[in-house]
Every structure is written in structure tokens, then in C-alpha cells.
N, C-alpha and C. Protein backbone atom coordinates (compact mmCIF):
# COMPACT_ATOMS: atom_id res chain seq x y z
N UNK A 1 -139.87 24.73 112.78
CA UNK A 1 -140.27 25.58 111.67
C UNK A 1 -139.30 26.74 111.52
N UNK A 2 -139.00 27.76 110.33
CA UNK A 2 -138.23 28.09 110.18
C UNK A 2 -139.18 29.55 109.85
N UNK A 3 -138.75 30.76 109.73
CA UNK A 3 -138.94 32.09 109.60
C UNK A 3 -139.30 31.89 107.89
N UNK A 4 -140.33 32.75 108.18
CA UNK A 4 -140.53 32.71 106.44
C UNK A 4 -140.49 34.44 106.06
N UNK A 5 -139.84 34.48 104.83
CA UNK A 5 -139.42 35.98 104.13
C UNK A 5 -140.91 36.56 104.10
N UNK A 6 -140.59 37.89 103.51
CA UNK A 6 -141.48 39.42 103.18
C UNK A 6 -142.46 38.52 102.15
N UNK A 7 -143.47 38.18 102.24
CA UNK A 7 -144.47 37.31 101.43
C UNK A 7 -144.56 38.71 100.27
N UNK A 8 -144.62 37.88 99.07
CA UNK A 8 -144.95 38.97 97.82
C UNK A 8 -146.41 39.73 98.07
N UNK A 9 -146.09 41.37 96.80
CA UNK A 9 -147.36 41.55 97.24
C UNK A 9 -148.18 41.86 95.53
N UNK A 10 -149.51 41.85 95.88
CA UNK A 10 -149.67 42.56 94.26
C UNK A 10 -150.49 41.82 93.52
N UNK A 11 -150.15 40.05 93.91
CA UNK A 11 -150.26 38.79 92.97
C UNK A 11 -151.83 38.89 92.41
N UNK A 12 -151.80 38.39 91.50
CA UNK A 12 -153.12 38.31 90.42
C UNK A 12 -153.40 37.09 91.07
N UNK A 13 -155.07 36.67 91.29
CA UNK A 13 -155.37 35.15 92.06
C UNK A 13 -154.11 34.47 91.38
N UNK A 14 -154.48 33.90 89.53
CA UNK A 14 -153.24 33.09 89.21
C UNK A 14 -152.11 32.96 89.33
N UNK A 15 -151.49 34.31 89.17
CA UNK A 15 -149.50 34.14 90.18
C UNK A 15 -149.84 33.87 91.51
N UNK A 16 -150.84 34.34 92.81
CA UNK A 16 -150.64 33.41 93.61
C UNK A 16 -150.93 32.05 93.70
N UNK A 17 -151.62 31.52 92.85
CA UNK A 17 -151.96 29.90 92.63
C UNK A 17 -150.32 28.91 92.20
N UNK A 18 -149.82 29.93 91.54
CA UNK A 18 -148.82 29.45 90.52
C UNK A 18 -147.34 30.09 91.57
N UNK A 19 -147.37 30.86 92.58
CA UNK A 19 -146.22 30.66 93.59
C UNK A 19 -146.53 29.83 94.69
N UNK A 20 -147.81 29.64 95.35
CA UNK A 20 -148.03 29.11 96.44
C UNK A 20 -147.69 27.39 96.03
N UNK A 21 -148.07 27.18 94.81
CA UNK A 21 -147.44 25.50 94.27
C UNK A 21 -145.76 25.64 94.34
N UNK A 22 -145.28 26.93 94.29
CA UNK A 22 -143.58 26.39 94.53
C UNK A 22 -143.28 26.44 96.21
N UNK A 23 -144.57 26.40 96.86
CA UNK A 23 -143.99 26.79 98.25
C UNK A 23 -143.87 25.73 99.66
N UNK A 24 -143.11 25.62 100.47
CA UNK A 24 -143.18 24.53 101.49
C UNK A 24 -144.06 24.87 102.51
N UNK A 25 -145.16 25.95 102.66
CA UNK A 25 -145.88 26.11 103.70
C UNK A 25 -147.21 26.72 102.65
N UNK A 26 -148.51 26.84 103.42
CA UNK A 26 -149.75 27.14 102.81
C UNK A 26 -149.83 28.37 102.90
N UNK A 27 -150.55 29.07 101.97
CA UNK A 27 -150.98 30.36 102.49
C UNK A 27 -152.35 30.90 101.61
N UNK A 28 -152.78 31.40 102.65
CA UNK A 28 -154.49 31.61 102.00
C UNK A 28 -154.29 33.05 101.05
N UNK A 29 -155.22 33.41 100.44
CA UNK A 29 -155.37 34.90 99.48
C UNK A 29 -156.76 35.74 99.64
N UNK A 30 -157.00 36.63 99.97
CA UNK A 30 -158.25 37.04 100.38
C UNK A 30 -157.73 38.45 100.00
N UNK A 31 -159.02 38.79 98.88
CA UNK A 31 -158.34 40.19 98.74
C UNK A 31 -157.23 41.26 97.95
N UNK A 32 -156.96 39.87 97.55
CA UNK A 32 -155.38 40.35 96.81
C UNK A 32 -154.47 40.03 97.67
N UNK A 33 -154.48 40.03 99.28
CA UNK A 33 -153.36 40.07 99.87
C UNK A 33 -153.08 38.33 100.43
N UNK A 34 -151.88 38.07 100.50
CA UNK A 34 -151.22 36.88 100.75
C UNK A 34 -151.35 36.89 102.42
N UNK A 35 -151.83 35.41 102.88
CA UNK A 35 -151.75 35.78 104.70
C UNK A 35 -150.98 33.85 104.72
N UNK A 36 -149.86 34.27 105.77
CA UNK A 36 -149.69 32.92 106.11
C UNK A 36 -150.09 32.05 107.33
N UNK A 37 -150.69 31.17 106.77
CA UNK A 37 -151.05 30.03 108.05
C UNK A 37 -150.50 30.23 109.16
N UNK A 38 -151.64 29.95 110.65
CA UNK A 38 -151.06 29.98 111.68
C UNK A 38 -149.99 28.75 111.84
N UNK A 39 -148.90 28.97 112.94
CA UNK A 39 -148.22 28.67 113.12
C UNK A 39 -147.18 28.40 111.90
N UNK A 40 -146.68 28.67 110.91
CA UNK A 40 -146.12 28.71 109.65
C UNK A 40 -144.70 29.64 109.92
N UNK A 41 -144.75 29.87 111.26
CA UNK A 41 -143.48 30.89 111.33
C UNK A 41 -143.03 30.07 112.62
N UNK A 42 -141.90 30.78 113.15
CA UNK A 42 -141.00 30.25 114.41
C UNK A 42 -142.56 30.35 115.74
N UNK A 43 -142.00 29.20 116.00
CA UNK A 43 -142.89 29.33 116.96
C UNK A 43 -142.37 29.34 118.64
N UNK A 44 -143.26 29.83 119.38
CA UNK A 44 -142.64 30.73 120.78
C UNK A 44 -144.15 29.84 121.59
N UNK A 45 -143.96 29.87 122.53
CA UNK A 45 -144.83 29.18 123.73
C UNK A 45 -145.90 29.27 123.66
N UNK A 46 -146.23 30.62 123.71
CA UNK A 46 -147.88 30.55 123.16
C UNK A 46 -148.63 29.92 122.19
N UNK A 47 -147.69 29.73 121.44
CA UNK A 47 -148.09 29.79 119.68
C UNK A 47 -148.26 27.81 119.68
N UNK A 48 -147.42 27.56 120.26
CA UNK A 48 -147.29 25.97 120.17
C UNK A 48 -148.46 25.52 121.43
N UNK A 49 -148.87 26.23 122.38
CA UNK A 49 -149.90 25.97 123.31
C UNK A 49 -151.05 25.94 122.65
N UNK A 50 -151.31 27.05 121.61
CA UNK A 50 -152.65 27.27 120.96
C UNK A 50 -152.33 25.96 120.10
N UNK A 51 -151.55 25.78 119.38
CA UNK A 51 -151.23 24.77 118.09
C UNK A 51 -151.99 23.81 118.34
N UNK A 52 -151.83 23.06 119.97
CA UNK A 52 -151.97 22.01 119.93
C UNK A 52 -153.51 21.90 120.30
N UNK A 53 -154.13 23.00 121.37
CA UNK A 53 -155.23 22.79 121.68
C UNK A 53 -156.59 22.87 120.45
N UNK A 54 -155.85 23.55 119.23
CA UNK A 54 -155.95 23.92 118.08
C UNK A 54 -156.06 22.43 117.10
N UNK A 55 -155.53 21.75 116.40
CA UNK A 55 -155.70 20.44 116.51
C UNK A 55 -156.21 19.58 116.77
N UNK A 56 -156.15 19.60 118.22
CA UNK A 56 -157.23 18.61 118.53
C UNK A 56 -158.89 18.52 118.50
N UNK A 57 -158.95 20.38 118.74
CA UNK A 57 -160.34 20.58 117.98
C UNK A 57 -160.82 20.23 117.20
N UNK A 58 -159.96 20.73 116.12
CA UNK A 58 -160.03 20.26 114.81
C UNK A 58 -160.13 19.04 114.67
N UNK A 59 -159.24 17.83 115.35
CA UNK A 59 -158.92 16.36 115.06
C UNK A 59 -160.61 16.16 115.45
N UNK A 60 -161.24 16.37 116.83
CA UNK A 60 -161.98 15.63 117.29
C UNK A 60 -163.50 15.87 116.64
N UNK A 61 -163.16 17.29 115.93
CA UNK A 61 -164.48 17.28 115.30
C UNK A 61 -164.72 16.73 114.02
N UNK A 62 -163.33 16.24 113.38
CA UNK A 62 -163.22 14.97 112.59
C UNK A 62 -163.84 13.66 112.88
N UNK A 63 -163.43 13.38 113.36
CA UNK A 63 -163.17 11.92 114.18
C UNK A 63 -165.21 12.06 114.11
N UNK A 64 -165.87 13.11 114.47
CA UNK A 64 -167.14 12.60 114.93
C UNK A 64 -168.10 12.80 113.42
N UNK A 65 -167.49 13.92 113.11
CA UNK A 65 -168.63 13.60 111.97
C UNK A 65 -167.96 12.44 110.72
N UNK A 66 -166.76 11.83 110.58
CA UNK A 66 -166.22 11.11 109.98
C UNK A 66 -167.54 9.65 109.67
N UNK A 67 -167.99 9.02 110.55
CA UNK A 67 -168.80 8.19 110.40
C UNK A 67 -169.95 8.65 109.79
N UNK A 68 -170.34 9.61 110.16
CA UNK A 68 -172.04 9.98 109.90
C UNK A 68 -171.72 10.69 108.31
N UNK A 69 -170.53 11.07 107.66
CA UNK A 69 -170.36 11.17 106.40
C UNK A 69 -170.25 10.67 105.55
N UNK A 70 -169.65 9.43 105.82
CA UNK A 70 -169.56 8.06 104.90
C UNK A 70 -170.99 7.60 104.87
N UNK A 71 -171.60 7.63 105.65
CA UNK A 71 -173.32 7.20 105.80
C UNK A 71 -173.96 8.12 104.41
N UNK A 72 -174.00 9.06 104.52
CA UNK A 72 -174.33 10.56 103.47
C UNK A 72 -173.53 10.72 102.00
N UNK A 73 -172.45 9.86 101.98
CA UNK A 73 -171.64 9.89 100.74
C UNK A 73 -170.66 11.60 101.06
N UNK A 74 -170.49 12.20 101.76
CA UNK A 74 -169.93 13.40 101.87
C UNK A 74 -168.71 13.48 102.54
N UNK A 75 -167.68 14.39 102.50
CA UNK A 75 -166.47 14.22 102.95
C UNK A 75 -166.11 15.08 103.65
N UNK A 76 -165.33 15.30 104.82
CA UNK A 76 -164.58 16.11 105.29
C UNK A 76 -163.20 16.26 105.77
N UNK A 77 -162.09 17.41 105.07
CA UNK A 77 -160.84 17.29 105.30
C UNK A 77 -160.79 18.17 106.24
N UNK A 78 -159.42 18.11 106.79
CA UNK A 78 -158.82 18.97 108.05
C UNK A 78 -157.71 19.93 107.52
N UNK A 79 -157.78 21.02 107.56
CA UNK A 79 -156.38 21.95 107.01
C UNK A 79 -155.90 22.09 105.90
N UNK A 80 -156.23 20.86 105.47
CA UNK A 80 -154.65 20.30 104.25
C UNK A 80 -155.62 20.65 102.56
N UNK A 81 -156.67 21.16 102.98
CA UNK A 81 -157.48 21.40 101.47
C UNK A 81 -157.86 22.54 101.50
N UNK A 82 -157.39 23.18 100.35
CA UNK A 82 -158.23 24.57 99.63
C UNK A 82 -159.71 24.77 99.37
N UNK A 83 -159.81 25.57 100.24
CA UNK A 83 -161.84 26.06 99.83
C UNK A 83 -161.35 26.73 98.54
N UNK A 84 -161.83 26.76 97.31
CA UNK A 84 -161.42 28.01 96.15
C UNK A 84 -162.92 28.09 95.62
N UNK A 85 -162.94 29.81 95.90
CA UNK A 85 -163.99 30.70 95.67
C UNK A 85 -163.44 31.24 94.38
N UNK A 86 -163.19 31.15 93.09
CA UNK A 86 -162.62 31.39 92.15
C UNK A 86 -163.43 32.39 91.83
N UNK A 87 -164.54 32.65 91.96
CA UNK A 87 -166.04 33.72 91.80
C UNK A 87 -165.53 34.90 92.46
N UNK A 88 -165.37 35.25 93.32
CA UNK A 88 -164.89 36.76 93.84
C UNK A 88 -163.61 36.55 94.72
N UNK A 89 -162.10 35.59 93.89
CA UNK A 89 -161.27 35.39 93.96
C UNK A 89 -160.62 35.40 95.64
N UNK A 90 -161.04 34.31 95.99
CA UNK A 90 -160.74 34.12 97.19
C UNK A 90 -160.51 32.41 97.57
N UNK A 91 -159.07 32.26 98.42
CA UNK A 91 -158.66 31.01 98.63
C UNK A 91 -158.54 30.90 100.07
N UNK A 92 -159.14 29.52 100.68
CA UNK A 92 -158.80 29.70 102.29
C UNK A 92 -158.35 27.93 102.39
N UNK A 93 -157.64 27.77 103.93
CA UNK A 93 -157.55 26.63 104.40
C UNK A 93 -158.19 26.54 105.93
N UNK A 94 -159.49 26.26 105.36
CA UNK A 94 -160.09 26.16 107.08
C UNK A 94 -159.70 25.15 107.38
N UNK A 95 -160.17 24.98 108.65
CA UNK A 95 -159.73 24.03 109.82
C UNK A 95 -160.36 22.83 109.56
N UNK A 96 -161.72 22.67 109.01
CA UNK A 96 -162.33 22.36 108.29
C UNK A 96 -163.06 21.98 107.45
N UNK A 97 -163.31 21.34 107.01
CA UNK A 97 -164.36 21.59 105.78
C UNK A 97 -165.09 20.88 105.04
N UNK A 98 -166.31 20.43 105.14
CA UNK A 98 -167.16 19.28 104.94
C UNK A 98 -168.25 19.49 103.34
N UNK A 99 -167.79 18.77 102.14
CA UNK A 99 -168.45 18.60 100.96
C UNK A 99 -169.03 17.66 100.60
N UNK A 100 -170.63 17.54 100.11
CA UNK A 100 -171.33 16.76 99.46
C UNK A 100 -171.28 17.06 98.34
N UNK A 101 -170.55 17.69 97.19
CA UNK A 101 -171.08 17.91 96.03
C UNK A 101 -170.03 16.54 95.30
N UNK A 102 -170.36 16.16 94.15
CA UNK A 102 -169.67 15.11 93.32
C UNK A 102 -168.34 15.15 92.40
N UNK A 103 -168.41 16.70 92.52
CA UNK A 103 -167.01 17.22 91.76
C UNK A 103 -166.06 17.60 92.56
N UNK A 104 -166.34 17.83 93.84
CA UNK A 104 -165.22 17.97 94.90
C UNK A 104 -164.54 16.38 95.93
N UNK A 105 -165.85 15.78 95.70
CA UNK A 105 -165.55 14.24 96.06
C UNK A 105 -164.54 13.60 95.52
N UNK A 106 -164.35 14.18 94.28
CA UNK A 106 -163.57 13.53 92.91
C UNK A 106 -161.83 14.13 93.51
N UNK A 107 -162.00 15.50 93.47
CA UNK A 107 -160.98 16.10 93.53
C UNK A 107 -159.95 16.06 94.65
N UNK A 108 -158.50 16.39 94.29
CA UNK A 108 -157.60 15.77 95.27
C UNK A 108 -156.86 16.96 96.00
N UNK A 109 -157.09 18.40 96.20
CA UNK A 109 -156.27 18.98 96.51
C UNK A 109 -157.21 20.21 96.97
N UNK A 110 -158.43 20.51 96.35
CA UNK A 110 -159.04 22.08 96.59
C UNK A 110 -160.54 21.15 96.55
N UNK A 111 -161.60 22.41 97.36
CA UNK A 111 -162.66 21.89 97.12
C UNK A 111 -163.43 23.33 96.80
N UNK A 112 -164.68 22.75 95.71
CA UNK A 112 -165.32 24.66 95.31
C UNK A 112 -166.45 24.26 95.65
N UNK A 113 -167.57 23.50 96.32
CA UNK A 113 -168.69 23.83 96.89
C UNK A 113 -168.35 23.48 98.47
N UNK A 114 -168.06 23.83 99.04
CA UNK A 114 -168.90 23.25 100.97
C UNK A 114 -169.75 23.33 100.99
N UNK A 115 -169.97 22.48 102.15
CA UNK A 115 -171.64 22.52 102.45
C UNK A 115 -171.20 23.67 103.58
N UNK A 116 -170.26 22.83 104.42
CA UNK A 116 -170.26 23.26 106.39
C UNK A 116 -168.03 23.84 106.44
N UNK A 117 -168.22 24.92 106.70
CA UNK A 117 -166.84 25.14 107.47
C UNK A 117 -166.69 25.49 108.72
N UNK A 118 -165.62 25.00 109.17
CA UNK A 118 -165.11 25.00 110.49
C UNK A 118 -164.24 25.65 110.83
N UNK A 119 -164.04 27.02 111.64
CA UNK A 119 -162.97 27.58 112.00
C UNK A 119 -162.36 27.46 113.40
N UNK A 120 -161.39 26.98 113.96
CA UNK A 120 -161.08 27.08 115.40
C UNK A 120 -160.70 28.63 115.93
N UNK A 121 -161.12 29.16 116.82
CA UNK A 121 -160.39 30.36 117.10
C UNK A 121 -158.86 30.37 117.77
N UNK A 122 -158.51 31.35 117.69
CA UNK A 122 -156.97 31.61 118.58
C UNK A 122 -157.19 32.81 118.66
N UNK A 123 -156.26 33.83 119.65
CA UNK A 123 -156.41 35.04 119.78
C UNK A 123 -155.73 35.38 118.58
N UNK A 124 -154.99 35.22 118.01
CA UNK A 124 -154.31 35.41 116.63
C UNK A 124 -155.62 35.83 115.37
N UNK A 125 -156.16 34.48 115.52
CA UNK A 125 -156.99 34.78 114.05
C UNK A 125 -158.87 34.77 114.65
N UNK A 126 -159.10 34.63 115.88
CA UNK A 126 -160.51 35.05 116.08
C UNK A 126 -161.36 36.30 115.56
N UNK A 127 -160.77 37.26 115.48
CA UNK A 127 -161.11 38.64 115.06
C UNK A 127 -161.45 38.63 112.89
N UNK A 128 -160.49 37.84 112.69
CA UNK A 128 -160.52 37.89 110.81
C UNK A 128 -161.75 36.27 110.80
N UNK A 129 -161.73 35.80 111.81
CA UNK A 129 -162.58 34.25 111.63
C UNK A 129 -163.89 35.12 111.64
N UNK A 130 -164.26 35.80 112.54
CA UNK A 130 -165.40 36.29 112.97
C UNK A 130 -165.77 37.64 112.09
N UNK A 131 -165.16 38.17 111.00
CA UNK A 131 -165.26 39.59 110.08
C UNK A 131 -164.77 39.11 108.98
N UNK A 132 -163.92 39.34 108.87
CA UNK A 132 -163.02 39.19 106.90
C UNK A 132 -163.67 37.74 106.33
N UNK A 133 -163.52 36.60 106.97
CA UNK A 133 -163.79 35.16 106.74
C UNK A 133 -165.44 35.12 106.94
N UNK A 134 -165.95 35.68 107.92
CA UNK A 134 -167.77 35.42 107.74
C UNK A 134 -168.10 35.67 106.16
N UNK A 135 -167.74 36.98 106.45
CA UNK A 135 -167.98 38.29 105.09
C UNK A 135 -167.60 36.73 103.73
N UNK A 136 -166.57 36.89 103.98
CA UNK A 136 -166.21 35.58 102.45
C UNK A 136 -167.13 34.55 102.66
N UNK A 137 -167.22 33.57 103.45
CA UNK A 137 -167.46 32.52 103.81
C UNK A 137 -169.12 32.43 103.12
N UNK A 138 -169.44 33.87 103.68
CA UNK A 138 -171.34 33.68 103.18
C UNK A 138 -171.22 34.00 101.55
N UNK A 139 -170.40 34.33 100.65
CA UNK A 139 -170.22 34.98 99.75
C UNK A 139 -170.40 33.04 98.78
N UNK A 140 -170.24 32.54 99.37
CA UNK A 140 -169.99 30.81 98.98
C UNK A 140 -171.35 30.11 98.98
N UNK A 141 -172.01 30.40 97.61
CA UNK A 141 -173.22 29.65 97.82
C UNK A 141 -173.37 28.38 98.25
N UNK A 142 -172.72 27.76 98.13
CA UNK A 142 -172.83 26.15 98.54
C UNK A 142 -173.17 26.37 100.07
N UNK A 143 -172.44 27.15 100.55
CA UNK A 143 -172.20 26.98 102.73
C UNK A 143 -173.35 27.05 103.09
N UNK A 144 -173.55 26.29 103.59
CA UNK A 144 -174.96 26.44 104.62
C UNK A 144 -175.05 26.94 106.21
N UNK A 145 -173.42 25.95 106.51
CA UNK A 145 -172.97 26.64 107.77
C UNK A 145 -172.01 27.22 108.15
N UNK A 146 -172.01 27.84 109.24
CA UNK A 146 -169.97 28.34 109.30
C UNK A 146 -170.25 28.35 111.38
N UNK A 147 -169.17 27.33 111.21
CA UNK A 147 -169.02 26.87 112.59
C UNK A 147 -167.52 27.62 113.05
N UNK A 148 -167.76 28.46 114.58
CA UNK A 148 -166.48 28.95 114.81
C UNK A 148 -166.14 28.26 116.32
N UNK A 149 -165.73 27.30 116.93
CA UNK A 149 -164.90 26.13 117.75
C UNK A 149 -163.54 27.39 118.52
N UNK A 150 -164.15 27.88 120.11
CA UNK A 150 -163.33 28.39 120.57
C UNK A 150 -161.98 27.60 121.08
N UNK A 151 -160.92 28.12 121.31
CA UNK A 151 -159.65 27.26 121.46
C UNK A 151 -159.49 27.67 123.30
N UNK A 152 -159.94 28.97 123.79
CA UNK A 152 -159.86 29.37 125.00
C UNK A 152 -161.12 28.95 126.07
N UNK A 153 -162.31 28.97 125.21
CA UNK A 153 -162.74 28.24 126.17
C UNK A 153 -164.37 27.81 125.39
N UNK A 154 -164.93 26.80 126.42
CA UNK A 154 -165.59 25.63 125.77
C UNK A 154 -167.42 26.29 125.25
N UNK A 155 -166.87 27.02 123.91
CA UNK A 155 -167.88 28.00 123.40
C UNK A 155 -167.69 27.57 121.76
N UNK A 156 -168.85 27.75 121.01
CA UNK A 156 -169.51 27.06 119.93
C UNK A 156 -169.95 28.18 119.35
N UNK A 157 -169.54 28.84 118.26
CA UNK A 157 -170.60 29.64 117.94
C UNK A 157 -171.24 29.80 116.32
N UNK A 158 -172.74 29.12 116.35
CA UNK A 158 -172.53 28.60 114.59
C UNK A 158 -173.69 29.64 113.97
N UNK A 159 -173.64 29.69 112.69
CA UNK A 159 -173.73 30.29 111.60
C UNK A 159 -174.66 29.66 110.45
N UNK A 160 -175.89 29.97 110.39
CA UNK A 160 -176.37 29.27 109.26
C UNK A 160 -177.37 30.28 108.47
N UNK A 161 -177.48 29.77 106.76
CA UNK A 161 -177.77 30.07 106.26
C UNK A 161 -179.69 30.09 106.00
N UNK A 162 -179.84 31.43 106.14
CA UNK A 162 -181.61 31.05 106.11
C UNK A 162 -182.31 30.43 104.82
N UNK A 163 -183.89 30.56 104.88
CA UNK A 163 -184.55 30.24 103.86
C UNK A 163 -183.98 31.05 102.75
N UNK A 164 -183.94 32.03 102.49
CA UNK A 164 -183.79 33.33 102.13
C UNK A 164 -182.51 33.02 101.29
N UNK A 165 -181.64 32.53 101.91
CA UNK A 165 -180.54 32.49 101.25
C UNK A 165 -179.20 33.71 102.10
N UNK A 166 -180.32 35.22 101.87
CA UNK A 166 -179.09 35.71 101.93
C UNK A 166 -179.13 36.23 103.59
N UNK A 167 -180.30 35.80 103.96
CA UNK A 167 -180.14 36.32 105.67
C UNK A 167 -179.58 35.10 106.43
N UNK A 168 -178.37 35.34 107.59
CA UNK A 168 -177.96 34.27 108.49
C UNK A 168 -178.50 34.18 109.73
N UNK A 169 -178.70 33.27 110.34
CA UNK A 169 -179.03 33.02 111.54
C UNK A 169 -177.93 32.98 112.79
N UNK A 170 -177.76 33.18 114.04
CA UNK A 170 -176.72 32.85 114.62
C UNK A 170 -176.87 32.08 116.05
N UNK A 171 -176.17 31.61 116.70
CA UNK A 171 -176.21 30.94 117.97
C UNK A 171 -175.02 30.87 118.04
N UNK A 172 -175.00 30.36 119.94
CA UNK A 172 -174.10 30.64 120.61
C UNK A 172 -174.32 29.60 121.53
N UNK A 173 -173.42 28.09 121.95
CA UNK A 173 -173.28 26.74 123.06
C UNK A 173 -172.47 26.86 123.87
N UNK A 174 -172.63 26.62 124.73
CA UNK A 174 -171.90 26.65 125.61
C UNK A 174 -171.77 25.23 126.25
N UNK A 175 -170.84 25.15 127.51
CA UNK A 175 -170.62 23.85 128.13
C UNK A 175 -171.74 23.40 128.78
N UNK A 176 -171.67 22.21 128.68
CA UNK A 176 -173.07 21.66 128.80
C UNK A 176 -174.47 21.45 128.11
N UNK A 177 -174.08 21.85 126.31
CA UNK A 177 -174.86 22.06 125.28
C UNK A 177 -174.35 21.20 124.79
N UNK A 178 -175.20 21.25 123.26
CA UNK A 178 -174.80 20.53 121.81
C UNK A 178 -175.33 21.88 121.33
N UNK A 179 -175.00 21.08 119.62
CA UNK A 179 -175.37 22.19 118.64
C UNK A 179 -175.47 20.93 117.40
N UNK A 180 -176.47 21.43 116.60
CA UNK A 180 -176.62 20.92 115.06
C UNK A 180 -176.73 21.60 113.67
N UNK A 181 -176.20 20.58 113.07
CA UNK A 181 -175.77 21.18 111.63
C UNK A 181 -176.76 20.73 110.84
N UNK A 182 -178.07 21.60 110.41
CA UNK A 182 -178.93 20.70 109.85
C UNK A 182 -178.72 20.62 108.13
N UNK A 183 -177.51 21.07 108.01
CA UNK A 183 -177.42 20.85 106.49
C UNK A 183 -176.91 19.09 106.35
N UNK A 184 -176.56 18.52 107.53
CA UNK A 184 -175.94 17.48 107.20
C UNK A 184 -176.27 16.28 108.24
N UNK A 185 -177.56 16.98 108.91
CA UNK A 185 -178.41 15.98 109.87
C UNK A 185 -177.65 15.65 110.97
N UNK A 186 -176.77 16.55 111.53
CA UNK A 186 -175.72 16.06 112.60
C UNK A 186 -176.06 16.52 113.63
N UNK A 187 -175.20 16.35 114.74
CA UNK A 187 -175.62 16.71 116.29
C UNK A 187 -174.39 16.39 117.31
N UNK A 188 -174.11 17.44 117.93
CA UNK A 188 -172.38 17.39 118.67
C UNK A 188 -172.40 18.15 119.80
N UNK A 189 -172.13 17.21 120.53
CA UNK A 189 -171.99 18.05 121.73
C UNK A 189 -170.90 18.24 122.40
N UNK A 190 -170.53 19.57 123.36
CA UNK A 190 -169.45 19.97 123.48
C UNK A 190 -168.65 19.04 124.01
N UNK A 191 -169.40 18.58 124.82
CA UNK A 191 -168.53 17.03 125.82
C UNK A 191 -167.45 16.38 124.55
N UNK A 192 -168.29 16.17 124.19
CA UNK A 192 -167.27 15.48 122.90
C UNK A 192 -166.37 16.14 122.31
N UNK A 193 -167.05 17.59 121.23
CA UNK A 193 -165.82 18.29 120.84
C UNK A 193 -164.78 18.51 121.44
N UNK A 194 -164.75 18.78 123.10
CA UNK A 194 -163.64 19.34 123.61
C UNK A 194 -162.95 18.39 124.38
N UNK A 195 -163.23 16.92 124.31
CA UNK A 195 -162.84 16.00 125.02
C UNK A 195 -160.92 15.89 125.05
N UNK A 196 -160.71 15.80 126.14
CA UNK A 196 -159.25 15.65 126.41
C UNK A 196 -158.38 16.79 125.70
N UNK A 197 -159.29 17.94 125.76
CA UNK A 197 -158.69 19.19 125.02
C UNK A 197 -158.27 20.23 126.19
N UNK A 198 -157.11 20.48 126.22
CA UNK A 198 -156.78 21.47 127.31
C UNK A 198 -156.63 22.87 126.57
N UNK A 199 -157.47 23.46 127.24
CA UNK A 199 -157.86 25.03 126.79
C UNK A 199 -156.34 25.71 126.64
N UNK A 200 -156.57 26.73 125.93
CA UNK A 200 -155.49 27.36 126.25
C UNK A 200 -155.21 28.66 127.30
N UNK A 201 -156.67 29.07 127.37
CA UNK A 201 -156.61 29.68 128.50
C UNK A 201 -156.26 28.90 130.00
N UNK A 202 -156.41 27.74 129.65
CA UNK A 202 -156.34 26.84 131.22
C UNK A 202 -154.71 26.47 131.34
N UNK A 203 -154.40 26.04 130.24
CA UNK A 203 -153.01 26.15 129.85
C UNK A 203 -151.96 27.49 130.74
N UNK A 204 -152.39 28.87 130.42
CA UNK A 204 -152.00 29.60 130.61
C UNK A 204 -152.01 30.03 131.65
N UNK A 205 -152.92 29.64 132.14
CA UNK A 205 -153.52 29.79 134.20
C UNK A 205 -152.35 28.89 134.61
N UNK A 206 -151.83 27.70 134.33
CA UNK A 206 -151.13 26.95 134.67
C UNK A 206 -149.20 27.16 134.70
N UNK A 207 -148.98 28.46 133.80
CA UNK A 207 -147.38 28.56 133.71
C UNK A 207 -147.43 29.82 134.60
């Protein structure tokens, strides 16, 4: 990967919609301000340690709800798709991101209802996953849940939406738990999520 320049500042949602299409790397908008994807810059030891343990999170919590979505008619991408909150102008690329609605099923590049998002942590972006991104994330009527998948160590911590609408509920799994997503009748347990996943804190015990 290569160093990326002084990201513009200022952009109206539409000029950033309309530069981020001339660009070779992703970058989310929250706020007005432009943030670029982890790992999107030179990367240094740490950064490629988290990457990967990062990934596979992500991969494996694919891989499980992948079956039980095709069952439900609902989809879930990894990274490579736009949540767009066009309502209080906000664009993200979670880790990722699971839709039942029929107009996002259709669509090939962004999705505007979720049901369920998924964030992996890193010490990098745990702090904006857990504040700036909740704050948005509940702002998304569709979400029911917001799942945050530690990268350091084997901790779960999910997010759901009450009766109410606007009050959340929270929990916290640990190893040797599951956890469920009852917007989408699922059930995961850590064994699985973190299978053949080397922490990065364990990683780091190790150099």
C-alpha cells in the first residue's frame, strides 16, 4: 500500500460521493469530515498484525451467518459496501453488515436500511466504534443491532435496539459464551467467531 495525501476538507456529502468514486481506496464521511479506512496507508507491524486478526473476524462471522441468511432471504457483505445514511448525511464501511430490506437486496454497491452491523475493534478505531459510530449507527432506523467483535481479546459486545425504539439495551460475552441477534433469529458463539483467530494481543506477547 502506498501513503495517501492531505485528504480534502470542507466536502458537501455530494462532492464527497463524487471524489471518493475517483478514488483507489475507501473512505467513510461522518460529519463533514473525510476519515480513511484502516489500514489504507503504509503499513508497519502492528498495523498488518491487527489487519489480519481483523479479517478473519470479520471473514468468520461471515462464513456463519452466510447460511442462515439465504434461509431468511437477507444478505450480508464484508467491508466492500456503503451503509448510506443520506438522512443526517453520514457514510460508513463497516466490517459488516447484514440487510433484509428489498431495495438494498437489489442494489450493488451501498446499502440504506441494515438490519445488524458489525464492527471489529483495533486499538486504532475502538474508541470512534464505541462513541462517534454508536451515536450514528442508532441514528439508522432500520438497525436493530450493533455488534462490536474485539480483535485483542475474545470479547463480544452487542447493542440492541428496544421496544421503544429509542432506548438500547447492552451486553457484554465473553469466552466461553454465545450471544444472539434476535433481529435475525441467530445464535454465535465465541468458539466459532474466534476460531483459528490469533489475537493480537497474543500476537504481541509473542514478538
Amino acid at each position: 500500500m502506498i501513503a495517501q495525501p492531505d485528504l480534502p476538507s470542507g466536502l458537501s456529502p455530494q462532492e464527497y460521493l463524487d471524489w471518493e468514486a475517483q478514488q483507489d481506496y475507501r473512505y467513510e464521511y461522518i460529519d463533514g469530515e473525510i476519515i480513511a479506512m484502516m489500514g489504507e496507508t503504509i503499513p508497519h507491524d502492528d498495523i498488518v498484525d491487527n489487519d489480519i486478526a481483523h479479517n478473519d473476524l470479520a471473514l468468520n462471522f461471515y462464513r456463519a451467518l452466510y447460511p442462515h441468511l439465504r434461509q431468511r432471504g437477507c444478505r450480508a457483505n464484508v467491508s466492500d459496501v456503503k451503509v448510506e445514511d443520506s438522512k443526517n448525511e453520514l457514510y460508513f464501511y463497516p466490517d459488516l453488515v447484514v440487510t433484509c430490506d428489498a431495495e438494498d437486496l437489489q442494489a450493488q454497491t451501498s446499502v440504506k436500511h441494515p438490519t445488524v452491523i458489525v464492527e471489529v475493534l483495533s486499538p486504532s478505531t475502538a474508541a470512534g466504534d464505541r462513541s462517534t459510530k454508536l451515536k450514528c449507527y442508532r441514528q439508522i432506523p432500520t438497525v436493530q443491532e450493533y455488534v462490536l467483535v474485539d480483535s485483542q481479546s475474545m470479547t463480544v459486545e452487542l447493542y440492541r435496539r428496544g421496544d421503544e425504539g429509542r432506548m438500547w439495551g447492552y451486553a457484554q460475552y465473553e469466552a466461553g459464551e454465545g450471544f444472539r441477534l434476535e433481529s435475525l433469529d441467530f445464535e454465535l458463539e465465541l468458539s466459532v467467531l474466534y476460531d483459528n483467530v490469533q489475537l493480537t494481543s497474543e500476537a504481541n506477547d509473542e514478538s
